[in-house]
Protein backbone atom coordinates (compact mmCIF):
# COMPACT_ATOMS: atom_id res chain seq x y z
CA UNK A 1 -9.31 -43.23 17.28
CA UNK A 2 -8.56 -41.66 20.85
CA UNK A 3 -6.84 -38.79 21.11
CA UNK A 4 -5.44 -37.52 24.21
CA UNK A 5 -4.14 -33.76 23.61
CA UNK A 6 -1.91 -32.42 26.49
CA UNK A 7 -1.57 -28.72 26.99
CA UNK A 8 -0.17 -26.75 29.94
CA UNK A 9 0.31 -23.55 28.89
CA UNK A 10 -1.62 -20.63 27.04
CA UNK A 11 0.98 -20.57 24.16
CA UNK A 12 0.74 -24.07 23.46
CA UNK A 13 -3.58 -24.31 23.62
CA UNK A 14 -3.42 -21.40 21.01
CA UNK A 15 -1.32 -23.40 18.73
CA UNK A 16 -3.15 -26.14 19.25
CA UNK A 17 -6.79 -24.70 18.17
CA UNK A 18 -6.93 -24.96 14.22
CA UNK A 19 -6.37 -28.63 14.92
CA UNK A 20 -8.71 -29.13 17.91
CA UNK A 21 -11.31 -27.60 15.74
CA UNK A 22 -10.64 -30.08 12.96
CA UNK A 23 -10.19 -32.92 15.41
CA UNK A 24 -13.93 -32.17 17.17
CA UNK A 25 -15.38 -32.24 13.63
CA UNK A 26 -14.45 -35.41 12.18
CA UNK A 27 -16.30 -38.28 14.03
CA UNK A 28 -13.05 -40.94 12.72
CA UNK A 29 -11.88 -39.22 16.59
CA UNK A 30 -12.72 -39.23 20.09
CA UNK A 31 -11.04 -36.21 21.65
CA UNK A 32 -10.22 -35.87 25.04
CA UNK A 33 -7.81 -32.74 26.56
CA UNK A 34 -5.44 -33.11 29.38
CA UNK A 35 -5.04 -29.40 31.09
CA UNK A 36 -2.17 -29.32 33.91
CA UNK A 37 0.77 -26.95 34.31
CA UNK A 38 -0.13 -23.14 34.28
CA UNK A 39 -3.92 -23.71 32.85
CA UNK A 40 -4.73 -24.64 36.72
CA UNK A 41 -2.93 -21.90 38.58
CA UNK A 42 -4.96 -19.08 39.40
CA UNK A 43 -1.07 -16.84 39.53
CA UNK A 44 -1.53 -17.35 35.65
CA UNK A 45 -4.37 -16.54 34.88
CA UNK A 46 -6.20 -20.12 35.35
CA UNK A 47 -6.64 -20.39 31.49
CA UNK A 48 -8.69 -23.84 32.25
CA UNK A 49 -11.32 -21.56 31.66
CA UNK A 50 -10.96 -20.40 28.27
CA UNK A 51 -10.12 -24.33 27.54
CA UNK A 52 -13.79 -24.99 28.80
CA UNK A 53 -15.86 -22.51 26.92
CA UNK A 54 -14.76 -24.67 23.87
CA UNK A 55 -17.07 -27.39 25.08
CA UNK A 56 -15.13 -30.57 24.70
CA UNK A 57 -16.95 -33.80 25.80
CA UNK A 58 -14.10 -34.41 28.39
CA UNK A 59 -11.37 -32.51 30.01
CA UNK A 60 -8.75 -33.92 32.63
CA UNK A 61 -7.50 -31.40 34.81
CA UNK A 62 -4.46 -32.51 36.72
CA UNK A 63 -2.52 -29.69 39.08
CA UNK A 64 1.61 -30.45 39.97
CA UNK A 65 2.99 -26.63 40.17
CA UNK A 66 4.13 -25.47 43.36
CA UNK A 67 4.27 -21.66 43.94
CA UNK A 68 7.85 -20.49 43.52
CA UNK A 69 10.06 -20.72 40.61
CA UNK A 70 13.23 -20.84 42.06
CA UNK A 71 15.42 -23.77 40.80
CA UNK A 72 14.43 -26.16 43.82
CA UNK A 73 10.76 -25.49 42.91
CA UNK A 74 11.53 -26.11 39.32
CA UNK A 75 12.78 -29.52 40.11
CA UNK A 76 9.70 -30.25 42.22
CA UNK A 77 7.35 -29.47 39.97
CA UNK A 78 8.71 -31.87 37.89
CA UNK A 79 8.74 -34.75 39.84
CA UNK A 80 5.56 -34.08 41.33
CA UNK A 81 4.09 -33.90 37.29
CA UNK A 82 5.73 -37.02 36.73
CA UNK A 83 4.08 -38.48 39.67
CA UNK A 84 0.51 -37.32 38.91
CA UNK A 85 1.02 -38.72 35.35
CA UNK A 86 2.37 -42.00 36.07
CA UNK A 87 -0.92 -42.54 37.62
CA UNK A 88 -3.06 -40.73 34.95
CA UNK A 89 -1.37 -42.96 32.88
CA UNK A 90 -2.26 -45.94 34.52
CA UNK A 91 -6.13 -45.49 34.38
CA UNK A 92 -6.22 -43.25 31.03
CA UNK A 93 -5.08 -45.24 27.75
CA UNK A 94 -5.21 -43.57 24.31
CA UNK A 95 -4.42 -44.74 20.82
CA UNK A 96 -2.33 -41.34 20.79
CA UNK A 97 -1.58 -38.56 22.88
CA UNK A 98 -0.30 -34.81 21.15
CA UNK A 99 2.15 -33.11 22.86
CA UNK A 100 3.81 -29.44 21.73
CA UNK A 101 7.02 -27.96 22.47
CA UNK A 102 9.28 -27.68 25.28
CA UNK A 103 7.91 -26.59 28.81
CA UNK A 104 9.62 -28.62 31.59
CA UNK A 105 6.25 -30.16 33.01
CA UNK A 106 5.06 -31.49 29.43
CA UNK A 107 8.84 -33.69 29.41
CA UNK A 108 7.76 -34.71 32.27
CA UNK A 109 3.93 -35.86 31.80
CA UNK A 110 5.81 -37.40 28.74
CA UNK A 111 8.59 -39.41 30.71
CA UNK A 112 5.78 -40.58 32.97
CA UNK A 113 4.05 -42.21 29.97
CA UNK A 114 7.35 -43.89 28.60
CA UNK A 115 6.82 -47.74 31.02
CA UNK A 116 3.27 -47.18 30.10
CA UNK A 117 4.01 -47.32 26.02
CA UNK A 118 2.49 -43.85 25.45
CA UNK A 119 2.29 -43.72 21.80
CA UNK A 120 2.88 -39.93 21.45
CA UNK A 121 3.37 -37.16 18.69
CA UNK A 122 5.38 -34.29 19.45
CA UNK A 123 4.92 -30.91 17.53
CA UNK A 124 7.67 -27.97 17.05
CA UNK A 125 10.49 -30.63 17.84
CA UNK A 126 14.38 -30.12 16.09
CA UNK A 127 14.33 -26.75 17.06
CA UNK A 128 16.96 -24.75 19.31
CA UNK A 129 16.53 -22.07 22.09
CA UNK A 130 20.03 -21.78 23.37
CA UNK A 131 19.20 -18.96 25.91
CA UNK A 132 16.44 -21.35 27.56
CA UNK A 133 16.90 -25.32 29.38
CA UNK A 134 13.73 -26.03 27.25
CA UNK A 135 16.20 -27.12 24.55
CA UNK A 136 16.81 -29.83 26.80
CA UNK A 137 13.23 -30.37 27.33
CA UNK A 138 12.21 -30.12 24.10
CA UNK A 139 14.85 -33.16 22.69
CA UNK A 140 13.49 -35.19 25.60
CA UNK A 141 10.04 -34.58 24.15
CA UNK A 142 11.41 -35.84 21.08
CA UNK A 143 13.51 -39.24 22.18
CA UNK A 144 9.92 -39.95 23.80
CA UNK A 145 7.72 -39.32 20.86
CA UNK A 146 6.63 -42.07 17.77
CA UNK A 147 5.58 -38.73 15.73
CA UNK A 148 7.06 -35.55 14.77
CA UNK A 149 5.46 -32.65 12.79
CA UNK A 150 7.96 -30.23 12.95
CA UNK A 151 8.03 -26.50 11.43
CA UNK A 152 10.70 -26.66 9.03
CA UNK A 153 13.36 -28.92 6.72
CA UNK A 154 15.79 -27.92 9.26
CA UNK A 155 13.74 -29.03 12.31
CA UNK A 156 13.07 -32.08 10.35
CA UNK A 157 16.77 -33.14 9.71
CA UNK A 158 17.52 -32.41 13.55
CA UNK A 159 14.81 -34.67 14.78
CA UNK A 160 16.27 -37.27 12.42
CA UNK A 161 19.70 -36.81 13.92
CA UNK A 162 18.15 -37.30 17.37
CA UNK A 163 15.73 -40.25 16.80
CA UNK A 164 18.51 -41.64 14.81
CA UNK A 165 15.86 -42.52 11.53
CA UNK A 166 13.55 -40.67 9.60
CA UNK A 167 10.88 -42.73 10.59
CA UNK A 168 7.20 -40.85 11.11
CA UNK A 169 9.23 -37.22 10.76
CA UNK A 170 6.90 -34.74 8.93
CA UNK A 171 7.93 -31.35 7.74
CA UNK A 172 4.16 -29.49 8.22
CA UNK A 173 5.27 -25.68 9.38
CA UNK A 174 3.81 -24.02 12.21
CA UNK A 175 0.48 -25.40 12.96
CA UNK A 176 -0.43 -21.50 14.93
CA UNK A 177 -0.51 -19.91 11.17
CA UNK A 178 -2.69 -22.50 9.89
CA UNK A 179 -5.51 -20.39 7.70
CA UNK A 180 -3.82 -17.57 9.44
CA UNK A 181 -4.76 -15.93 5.58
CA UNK A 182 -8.72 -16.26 7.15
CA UNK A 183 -7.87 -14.23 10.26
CA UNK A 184 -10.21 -11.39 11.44
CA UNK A 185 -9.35 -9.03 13.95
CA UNK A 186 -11.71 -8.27 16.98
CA UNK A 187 -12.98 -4.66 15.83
CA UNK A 188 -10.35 -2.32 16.45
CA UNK A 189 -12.68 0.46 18.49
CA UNK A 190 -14.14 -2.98 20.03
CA UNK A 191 -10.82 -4.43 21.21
CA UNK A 192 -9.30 -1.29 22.60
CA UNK A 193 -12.33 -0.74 24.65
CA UNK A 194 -12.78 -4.59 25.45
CA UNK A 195 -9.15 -3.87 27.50
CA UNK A 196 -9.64 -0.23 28.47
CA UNK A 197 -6.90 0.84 25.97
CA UNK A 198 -6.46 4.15 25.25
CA UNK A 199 -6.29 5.05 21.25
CA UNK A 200 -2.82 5.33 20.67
CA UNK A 201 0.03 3.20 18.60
CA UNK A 202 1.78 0.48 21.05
CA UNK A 203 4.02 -2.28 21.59
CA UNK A 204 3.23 -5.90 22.48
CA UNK A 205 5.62 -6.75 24.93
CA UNK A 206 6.36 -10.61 26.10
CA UNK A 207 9.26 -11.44 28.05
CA UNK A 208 10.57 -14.63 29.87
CA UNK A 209 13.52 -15.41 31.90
CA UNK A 210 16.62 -16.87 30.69
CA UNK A 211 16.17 -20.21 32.11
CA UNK A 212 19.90 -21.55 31.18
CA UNK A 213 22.15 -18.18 32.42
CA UNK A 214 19.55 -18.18 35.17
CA UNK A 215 21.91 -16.13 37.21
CA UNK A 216 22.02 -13.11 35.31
CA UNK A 217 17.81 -12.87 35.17
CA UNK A 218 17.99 -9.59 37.94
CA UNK A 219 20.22 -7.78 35.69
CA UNK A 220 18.18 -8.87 32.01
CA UNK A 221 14.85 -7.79 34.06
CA UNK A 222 15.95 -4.68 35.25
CA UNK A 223 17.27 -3.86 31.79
CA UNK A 224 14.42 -4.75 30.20
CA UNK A 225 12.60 -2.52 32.31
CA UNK A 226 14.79 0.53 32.05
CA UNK A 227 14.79 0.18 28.54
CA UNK A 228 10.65 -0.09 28.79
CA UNK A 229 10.84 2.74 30.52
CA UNK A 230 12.36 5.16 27.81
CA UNK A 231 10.02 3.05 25.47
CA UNK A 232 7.00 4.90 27.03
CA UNK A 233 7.61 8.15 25.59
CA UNK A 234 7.25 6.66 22.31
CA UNK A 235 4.69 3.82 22.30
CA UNK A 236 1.92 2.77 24.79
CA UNK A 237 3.01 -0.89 26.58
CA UNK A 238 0.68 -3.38 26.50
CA UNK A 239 2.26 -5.91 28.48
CA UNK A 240 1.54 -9.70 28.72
CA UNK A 241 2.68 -12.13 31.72
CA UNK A 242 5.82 -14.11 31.88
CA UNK A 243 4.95 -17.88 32.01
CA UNK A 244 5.97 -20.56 35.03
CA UNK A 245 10.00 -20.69 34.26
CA UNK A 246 12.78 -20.14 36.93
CA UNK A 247 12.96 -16.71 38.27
CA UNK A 248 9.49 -15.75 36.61
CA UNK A 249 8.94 -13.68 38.91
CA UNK A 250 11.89 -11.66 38.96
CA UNK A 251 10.55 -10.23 35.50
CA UNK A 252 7.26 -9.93 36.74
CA UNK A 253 8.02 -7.80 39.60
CA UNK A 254 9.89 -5.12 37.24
CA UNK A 255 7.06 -5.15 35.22
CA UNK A 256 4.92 -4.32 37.89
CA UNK A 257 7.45 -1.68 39.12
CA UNK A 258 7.17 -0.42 35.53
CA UNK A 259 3.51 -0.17 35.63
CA UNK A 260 3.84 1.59 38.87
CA UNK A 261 6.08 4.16 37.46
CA UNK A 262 3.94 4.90 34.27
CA UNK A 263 0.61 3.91 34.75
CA UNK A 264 -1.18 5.75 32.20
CA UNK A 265 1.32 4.60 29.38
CA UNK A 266 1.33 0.41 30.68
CA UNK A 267 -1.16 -2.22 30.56
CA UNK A 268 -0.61 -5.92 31.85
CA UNK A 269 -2.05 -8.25 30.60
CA UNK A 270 -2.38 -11.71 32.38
CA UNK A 271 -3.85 -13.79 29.73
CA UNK A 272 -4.72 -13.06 26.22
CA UNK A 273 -6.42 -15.88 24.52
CA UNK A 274 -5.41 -16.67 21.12
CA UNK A 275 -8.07 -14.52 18.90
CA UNK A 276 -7.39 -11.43 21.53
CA UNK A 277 -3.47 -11.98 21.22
CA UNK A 278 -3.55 -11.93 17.29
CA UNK A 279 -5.69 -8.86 17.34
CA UNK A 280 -3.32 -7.58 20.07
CA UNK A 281 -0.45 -8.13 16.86
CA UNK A 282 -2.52 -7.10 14.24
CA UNK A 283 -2.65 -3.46 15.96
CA UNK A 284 0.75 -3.40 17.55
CA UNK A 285 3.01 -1.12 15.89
CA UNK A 286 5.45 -3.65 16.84
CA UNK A 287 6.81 -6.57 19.18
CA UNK A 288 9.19 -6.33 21.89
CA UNK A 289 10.67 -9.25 23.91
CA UNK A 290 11.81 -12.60 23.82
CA UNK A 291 8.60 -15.13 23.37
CA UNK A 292 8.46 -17.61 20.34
CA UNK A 293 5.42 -16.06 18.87
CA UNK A 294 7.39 -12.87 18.25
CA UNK A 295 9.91 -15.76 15.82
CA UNK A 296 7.13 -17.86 14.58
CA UNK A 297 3.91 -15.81 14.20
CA UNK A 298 4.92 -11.95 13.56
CA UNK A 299 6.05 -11.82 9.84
CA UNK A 300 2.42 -13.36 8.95
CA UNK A 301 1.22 -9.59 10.76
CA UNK A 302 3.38 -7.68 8.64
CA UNK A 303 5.37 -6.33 12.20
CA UNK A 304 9.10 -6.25 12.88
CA UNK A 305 9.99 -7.80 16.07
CA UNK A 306 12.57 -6.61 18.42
CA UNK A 307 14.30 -9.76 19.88
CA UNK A 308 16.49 -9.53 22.86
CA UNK A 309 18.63 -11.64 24.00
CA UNK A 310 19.70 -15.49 23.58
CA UNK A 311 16.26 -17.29 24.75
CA UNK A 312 15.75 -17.68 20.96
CA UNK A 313 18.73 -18.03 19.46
CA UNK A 314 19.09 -21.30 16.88
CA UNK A 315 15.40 -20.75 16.05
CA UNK A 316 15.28 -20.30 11.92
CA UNK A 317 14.19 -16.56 11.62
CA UNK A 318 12.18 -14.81 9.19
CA UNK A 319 13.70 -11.21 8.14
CA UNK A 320 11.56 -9.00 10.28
CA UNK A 321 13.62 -9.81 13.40
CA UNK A 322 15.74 -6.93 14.75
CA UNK A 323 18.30 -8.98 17.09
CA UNK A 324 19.39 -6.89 20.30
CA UNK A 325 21.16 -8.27 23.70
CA UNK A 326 20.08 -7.36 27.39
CA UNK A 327 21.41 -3.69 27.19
CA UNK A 328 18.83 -0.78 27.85
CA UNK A 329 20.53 1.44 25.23
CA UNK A 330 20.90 -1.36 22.52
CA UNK A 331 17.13 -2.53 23.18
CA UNK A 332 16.04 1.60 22.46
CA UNK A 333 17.81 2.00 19.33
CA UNK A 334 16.66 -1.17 17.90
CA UNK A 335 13.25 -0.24 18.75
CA UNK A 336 13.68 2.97 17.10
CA UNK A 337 14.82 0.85 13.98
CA UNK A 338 11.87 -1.08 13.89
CA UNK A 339 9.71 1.82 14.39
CA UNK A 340 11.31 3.54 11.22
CA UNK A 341 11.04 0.24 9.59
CA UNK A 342 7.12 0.45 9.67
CA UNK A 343 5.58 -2.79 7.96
CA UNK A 344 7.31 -5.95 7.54
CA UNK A 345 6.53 -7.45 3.32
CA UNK A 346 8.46 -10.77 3.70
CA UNK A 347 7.42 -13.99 3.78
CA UNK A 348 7.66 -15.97 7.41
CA UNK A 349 9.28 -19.29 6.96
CA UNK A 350 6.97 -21.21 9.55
CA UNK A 351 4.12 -20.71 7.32
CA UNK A 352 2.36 -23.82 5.27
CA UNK A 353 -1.19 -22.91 4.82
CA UNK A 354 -2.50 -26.46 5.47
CA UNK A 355 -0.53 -28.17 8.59
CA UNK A 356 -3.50 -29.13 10.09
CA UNK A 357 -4.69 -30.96 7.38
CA UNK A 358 -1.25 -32.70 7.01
CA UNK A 359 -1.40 -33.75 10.89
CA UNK A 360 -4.54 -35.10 10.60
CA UNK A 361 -3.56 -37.08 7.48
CA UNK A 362 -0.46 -38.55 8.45
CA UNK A 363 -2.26 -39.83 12.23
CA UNK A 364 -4.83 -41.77 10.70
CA UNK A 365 -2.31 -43.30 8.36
CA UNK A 366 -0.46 -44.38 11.79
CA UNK A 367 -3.43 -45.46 13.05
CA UNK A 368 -4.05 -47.89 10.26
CA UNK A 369 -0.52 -48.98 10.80
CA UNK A 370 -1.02 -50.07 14.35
């Protein structure tokens, strides 16, 4: 069976791994990864790299971002993925092709591949990000996909509503916390001196742009960074890099006015890599921002999460999330709750200890179908 596996971000290649691994193991597959989006911009970190120290017999590489993030470039970038697909598409057939999520430019590889008869399955669909247009991407993902392995009942029951059957929907949890029970951190004395960090307690810090009130970004980033700001007499930052999304880069440049300002007590961080960014959680003292992993992966790290704002809001939330809105003040004293509130002992809802397993299962059963 050929599998085409699309990734264009670092978030969504972490998530991806326990099942690449499995995938590269069992010779009933032929695997083959399609990198585009921010693995082949060098302003991110060109994570293509880390994708080709995994040694995977072949990678496509295809590049359709254009340098600013403005809505206009936005828009561009999508139409210019589309058109790069729509000829990948044409010379590169698969018996199925794994997509994840909701970034704009994986809808569009994905409407691209809809004249062509794509067959595609679509992970984290059905959920909701009300402070973010991905929502819209994400359903589109969905109306385009034959598959769904989704991270929850609810999830389940929305892709049903959309799709308008419950055909090939499959409740599997969060594929990222597959064997997550197994997971080693890098050596703590080895990590902190792997990214010059100095030996104190600190936050991991990830935030993006609201990408639906996109007009209210310059006054969310500079809270966020006068609230960071008060943060550094309590915590070290260790900061990582917003993504490509509309005014991106009005968050990045506060960060790197914040960094700037307090050099000694702020770290950026362009790109992780998934071991790195778990060890990175393992020894936070906490999470501060507005990323997914902070509402999917945390609560299996025992650490509270600080959430701000409404770029997550719908997702299902495990009880380690301190909700706060774009307000300096608000953002400090829910920190300071979370810091009081020391290790988080629930259970994280996303969690099912063998999705991969379940994916992997269920694809070969559609493959016998076809």
């Amino acid at each position: 069976m050929k599998i085409g596996v699309l990734t264009s971000s670092r978030a969504d290649y972490g998530i991806y791994l326990p099942l690449l691994k499995k995938i590269k193991k069992d010779n009933y597959f032929e695997l083959e990864i399609i990198a585009f989006g921010t693995h082949v911009s060098i302003s991110h970190g060109f994570t293509l790299s880390e994708i080709q120290k995994n040694n995977y017999k072949k990678i496509h590489t295809i590049s359709s971002l254009i340098s600013t993030d403005d809505e206009q470039a936005i828009a561009t970038s999508y139409a210019l993925t589309a058109l790069k697909f729509a000829d990948f598409w044409q010379h590169n057939k698969f018996d199925l092709v794994f997509c994840l999520g909701d970034r704009f430019e994986m809808s569009a590889a994905l409407q691209a591949g809809i004249p062509f008869n794509v067959k595609f399955a679509h992970l984290h669909g059905g959920e909701t990000t009300l402070g973010a247009i991905d929502n819209i991407y994400r359903h589109q993902i969905t109306l385009a996909s034959n598959l769904h392995f989704t991270a929850g009942e609810l999830f389940s029951d929305r892709v049903i509503e959309l799709i308008g059957n419950n055909k090939n929907v499959y409740t599997v949890g969060s594929l990222s916390l597959n064997d997550i029970e197994k997971f080693q951190p890098i050596n703590k004395t080895e990590f902190f001196e792997k990214f010059k960090l100095p030996n104190k307690d600190f936050a991991l810090i990830t935030f993006h742009p609201e990408t639906v009130n996109t007009e209210m970004n310059k006054h969310f980033a500079s809270e966020m960074r006068k609230a960071l700001a008060k943060v550094t007499s309590k915590l070290y930052l260790v900061i990582t890099m917003p993504n490509a999304d509309t005014m991106g880069s009005v968050f990045r440049m506060e960060i790197e006015q914040l960094k700037n300002e307090f050099s000694t007590q702020v770290m950026c961080i362009e790109n992780f890599g998934k071991k790195n960014y778990f060890s990175a959680m393992y020894y936070a003292k906490l999470l501060i921002g507005n990323t997914s992993s902070g509402i999917i992966e945390a609560a299996s790290f025992g650490k509270y999460v600080v959430n701000v704002g409404d770029r997550q809001k719908g997702r299902m939330q495990s009880d380690n999330i301190i909700n706060t809105p774009f307000n300096n003040q608000n953002i400090i004293e829910a920190v300071d709750k979370a810091i009081v509130n020391k290790t988080f002992t629930g259970i994280n809802k996303y969690y099912n200890q063998h999705a991969a397993d379940l994916i992997i299962n269920h694809i070969k059963q559609f493959n016998e179908v076809l």
